[in-house]
Protein backbone atom coordinates (compact mmCIF):
# COMPACT_ATOMS: atom_id res chain seq x y z
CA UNK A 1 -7.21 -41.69 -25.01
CA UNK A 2 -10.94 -42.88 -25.06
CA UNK A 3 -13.22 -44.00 -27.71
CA UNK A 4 -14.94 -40.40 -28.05
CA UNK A 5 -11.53 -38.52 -27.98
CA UNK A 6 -10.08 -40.79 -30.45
CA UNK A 7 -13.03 -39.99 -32.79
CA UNK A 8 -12.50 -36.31 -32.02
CA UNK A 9 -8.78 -36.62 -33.02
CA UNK A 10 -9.51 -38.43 -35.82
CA UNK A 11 -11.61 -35.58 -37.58
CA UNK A 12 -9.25 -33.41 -36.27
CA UNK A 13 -6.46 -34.41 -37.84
CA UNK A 14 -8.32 -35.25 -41.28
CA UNK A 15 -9.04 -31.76 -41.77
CA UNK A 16 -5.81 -30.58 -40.74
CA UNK A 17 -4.01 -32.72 -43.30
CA UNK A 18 -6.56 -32.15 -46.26
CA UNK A 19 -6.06 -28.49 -45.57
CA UNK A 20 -2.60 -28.69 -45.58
CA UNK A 21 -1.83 -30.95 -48.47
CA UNK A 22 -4.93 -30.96 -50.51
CA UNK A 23 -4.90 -28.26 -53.01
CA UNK A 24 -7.89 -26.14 -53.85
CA UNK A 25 -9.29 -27.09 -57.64
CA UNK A 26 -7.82 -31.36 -56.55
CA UNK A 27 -9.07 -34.32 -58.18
CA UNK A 28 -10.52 -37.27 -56.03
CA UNK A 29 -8.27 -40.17 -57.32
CA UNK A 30 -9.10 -43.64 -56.82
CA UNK A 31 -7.75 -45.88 -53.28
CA UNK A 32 -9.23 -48.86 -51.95
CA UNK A 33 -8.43 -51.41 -49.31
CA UNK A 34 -9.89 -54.84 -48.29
CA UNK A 35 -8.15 -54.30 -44.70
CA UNK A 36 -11.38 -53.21 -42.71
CA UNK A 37 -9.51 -50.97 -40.16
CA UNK A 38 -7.85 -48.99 -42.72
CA UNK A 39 -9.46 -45.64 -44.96
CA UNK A 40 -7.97 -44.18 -47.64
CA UNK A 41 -8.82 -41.53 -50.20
CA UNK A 42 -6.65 -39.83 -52.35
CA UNK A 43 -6.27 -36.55 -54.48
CA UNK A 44 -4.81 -35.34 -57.88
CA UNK A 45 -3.23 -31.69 -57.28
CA UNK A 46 -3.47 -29.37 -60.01
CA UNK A 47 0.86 -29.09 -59.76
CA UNK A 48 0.59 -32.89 -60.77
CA UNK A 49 1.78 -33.60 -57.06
CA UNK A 50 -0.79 -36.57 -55.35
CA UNK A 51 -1.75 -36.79 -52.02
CA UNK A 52 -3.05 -39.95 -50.19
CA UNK A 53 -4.51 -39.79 -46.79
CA UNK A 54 -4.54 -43.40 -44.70
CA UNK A 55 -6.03 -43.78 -41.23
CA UNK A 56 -5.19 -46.79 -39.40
CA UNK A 57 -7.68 -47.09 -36.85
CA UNK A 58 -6.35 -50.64 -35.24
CA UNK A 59 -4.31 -50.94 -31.92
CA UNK A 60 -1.46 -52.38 -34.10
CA UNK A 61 0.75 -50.94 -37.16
CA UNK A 62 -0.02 -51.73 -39.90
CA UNK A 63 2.12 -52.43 -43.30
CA UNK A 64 0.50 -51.39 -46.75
CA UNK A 65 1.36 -51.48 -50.82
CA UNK A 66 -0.06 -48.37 -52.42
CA UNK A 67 -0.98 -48.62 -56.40
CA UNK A 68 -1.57 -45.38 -57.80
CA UNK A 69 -3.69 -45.02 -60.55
CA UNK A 70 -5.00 -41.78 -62.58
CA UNK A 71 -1.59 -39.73 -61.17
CA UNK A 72 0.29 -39.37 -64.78
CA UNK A 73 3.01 -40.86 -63.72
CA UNK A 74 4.63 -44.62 -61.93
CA UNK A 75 8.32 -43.37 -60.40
CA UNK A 76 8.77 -40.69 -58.09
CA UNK A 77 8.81 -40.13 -54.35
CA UNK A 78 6.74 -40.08 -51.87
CA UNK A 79 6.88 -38.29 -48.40
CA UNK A 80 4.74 -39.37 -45.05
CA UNK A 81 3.70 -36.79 -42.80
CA UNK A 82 2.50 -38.40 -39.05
CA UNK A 83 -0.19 -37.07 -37.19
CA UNK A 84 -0.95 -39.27 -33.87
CA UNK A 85 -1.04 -38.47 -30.55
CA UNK A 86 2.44 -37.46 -29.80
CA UNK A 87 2.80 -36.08 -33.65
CA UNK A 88 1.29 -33.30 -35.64
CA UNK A 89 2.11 -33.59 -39.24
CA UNK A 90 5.62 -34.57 -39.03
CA UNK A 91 7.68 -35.51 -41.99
CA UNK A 92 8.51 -38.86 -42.17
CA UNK A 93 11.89 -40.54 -44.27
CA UNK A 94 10.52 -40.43 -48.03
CA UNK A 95 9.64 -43.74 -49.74
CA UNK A 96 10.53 -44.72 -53.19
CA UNK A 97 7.89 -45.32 -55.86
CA UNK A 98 8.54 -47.48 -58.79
CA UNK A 99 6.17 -49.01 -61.30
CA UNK A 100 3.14 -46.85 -59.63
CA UNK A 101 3.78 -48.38 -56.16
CA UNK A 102 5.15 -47.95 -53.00
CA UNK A 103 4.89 -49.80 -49.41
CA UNK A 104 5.25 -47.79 -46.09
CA UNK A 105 3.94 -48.68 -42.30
CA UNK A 106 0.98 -47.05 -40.82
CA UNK A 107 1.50 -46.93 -37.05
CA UNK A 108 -1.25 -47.77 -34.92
CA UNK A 109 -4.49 -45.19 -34.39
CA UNK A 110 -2.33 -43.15 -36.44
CA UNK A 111 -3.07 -40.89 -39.93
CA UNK A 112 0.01 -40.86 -42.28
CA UNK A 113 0.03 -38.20 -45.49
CA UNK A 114 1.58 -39.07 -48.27
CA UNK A 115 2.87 -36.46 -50.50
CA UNK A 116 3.73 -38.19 -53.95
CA UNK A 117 5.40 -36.71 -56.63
CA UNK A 118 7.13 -37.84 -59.94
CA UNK A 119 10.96 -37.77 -60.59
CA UNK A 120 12.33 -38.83 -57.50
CA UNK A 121 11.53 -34.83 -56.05
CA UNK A 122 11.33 -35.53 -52.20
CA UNK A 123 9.00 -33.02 -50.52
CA UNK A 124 10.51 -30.44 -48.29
CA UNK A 125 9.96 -30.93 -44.33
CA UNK A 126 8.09 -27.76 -43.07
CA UNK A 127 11.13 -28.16 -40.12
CA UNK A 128 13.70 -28.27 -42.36
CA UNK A 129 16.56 -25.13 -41.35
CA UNK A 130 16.76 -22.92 -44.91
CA UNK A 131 19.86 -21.85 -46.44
CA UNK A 132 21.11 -18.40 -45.78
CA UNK A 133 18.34 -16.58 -48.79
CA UNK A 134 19.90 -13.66 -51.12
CA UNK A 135 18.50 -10.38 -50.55
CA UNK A 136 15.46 -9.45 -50.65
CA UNK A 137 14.00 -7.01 -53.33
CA UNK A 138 10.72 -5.22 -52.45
CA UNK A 139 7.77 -5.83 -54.79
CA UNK A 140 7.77 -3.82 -58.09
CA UNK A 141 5.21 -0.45 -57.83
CA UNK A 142 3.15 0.55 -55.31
CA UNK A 143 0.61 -1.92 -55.50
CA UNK A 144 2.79 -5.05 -56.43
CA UNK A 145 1.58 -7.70 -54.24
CA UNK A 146 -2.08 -9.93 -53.19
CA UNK A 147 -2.64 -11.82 -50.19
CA UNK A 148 -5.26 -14.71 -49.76
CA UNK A 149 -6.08 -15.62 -46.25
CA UNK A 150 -8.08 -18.77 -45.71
CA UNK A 151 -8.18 -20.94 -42.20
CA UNK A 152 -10.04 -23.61 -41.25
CA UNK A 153 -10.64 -24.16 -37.52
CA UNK A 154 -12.00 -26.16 -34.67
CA UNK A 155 -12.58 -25.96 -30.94
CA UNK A 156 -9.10 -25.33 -30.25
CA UNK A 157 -6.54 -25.14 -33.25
CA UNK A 158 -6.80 -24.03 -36.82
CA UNK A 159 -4.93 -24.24 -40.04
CA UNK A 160 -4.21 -21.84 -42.12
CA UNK A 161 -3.40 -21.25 -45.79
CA UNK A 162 -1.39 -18.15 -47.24
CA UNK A 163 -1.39 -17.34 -51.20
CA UNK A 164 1.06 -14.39 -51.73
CA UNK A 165 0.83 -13.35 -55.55
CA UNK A 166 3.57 -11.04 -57.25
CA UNK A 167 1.22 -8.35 -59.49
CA UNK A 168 3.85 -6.26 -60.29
CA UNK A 169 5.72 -6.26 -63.41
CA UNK A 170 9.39 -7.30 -62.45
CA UNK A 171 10.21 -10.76 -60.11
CA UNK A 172 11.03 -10.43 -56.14
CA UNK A 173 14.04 -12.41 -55.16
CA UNK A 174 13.98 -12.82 -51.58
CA UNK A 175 10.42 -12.24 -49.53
CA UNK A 176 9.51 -11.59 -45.90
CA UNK A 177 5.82 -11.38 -45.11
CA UNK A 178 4.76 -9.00 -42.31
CA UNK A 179 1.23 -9.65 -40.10
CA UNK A 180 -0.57 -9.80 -36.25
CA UNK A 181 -2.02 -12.67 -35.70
CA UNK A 182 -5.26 -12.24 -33.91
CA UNK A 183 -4.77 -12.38 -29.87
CA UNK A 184 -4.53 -15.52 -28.51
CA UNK A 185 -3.55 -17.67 -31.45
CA UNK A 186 -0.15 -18.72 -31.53
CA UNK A 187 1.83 -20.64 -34.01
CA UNK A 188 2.82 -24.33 -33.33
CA UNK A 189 3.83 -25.13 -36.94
CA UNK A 190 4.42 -24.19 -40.27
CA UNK A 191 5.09 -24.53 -43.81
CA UNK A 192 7.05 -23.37 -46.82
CA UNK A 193 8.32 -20.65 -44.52
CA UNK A 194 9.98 -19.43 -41.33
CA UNK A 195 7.44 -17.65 -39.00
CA UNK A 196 9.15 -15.40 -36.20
CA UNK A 197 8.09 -15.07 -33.26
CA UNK A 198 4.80 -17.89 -32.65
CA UNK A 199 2.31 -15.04 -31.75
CA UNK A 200 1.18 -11.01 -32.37
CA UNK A 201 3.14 -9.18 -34.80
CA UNK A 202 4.50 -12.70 -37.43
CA UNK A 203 7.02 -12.63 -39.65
CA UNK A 204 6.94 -15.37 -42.44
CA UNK A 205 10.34 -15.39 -44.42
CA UNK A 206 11.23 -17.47 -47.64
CA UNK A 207 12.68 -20.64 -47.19
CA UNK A 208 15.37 -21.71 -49.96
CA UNK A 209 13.51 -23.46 -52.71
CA UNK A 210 10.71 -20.69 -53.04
CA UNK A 211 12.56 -17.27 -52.52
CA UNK A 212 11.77 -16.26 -56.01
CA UNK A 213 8.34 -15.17 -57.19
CA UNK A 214 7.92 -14.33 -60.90
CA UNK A 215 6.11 -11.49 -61.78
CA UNK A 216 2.26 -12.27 -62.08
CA UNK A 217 3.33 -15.95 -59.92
CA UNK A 218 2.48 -16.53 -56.64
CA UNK A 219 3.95 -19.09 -53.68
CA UNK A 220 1.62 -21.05 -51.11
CA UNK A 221 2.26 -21.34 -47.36
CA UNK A 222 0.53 -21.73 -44.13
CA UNK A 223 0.52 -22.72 -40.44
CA UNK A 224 -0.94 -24.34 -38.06
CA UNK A 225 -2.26 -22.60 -34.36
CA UNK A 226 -3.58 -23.04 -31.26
CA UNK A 227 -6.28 -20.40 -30.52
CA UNK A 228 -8.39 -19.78 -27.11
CA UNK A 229 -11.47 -18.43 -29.01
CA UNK A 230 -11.01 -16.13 -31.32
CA UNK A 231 -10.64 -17.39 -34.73
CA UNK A 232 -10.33 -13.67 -36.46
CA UNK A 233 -7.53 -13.44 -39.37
CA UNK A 234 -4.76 -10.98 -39.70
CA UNK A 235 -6.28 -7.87 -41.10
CA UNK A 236 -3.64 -6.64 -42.92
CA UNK A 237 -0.25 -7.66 -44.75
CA UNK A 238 2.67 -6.32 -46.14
CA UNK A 239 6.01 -7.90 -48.19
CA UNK A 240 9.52 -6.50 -47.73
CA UNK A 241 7.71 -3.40 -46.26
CA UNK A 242 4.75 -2.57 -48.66
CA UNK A 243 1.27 -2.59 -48.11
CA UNK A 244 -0.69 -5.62 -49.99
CA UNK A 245 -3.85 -5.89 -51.40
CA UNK A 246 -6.15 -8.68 -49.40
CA UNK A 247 -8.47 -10.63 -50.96
């Protein structure tokens, strides 16, 4: 890759991670580094999770000791997702934090995401295989569910962020969202779901740690897509076969 097309990635794959793991409403958290090839920042979540975001931009891997400060807590775990060239947001094994510090290995002219969060509570993989969910109740009344849409795209791949809310008055146990994605974007990755098939008519379906949504909750997933132009989103949803509100 040359000089300009590594800068390209670079910004690339900055967005895509702080749109994936950075939470709308976060807190810019303190990082620092005296090693010149390395950036950091790093972000308070309002679920208490934190989220650091390293670059190594060096030809060689390089090994770092986090300190977090400002997160509320000092144990916990946290999980690197790798984005490089031959790697787009993949989870990493999880790293142990004790006494508000960890130490992990940033591979060279890569970006690692950490996802840190306290009590030892590793991070699902957005490729982990669900267990078998139980079945699915449809959302209470007629107008018992809210979909926010947001993506953020470039030249040729976006990200996108899903915010399915429960407004009726009982819970749903079990959920299978139902949209078209736009023509020509197709799928490549997701999370906090199963997406079926990669392009037109999608169905997202619970994974196993967030088939239940409370009435007046909500649960948060997304994807990532290629697209050949047309950045459009889906105009309409529905959950376990009734219409949503959008917006």
């Amino acid at each position: 890759m040359n000089g300009d097309g590594y800068r390209v990635s670079k910004r690339l794959w900055a967005m895509a991670a702080y749109s994936r793991f950075v939470r709308p409403g976060a807190n810019r958290i303190g990082a620092t580094t005296s090693d010149g090839h390395l950036r950091l920042s790093a972000y308070r979540n309002g679920d208490g999770s934190a989220v650091v975001v390293a670059l190594n931009a060096a030809s060689s891997a390089n090994q770092v000791s986090y300190a977090l400060r400002n997160t509320g807590f000092s144990t916990g775990t946290a999980t690197p997702y790798l984005t490089n060239g031959s790697a787009s947001m993949t989870a990493q094994p999880s790293v142990a934090v004790g006494g508000g510090t960890f130490s992990a290995t940033v591979p060279a002219r890569s970006l690692v995401t950490y996802v840190i969060r306290a009590g030892g509570t590793v991070t699902p993989s957005p490729t982990t295989t669900p267990t078998t969910a139980p079945p699915t109740t449809p959302p209470p009344g007629g107008a018992g569910c809210r979909v926010t849409f947001t993506n953020n795209s470039w030249n040729t791949g976006l990200t996108a962020g899903i915010t399915i809310a429960n407004t009726g008055t009982t819970a749903i146990n079990g959920w299978s969202l139902a949209f078209t994605l736009p023509a020509g974007q197709t799928i490549t990755s997701g999370w906090n779901a199963n997406y079926s098939p990669t392009s037109g008519q999608i169905t997202a379906r619970n994974v196993s740690y967030n088939a239940a949504i409370p009435a007046n909750g909500s649960v948060n997933i997304g994807f990532q897509a290629n697209h050949t132009g047309n950045t459009a989103t889906p105009a309409s949803f529905s959950l376990n076969g009734s219409p949503c509100t959008v917006g």
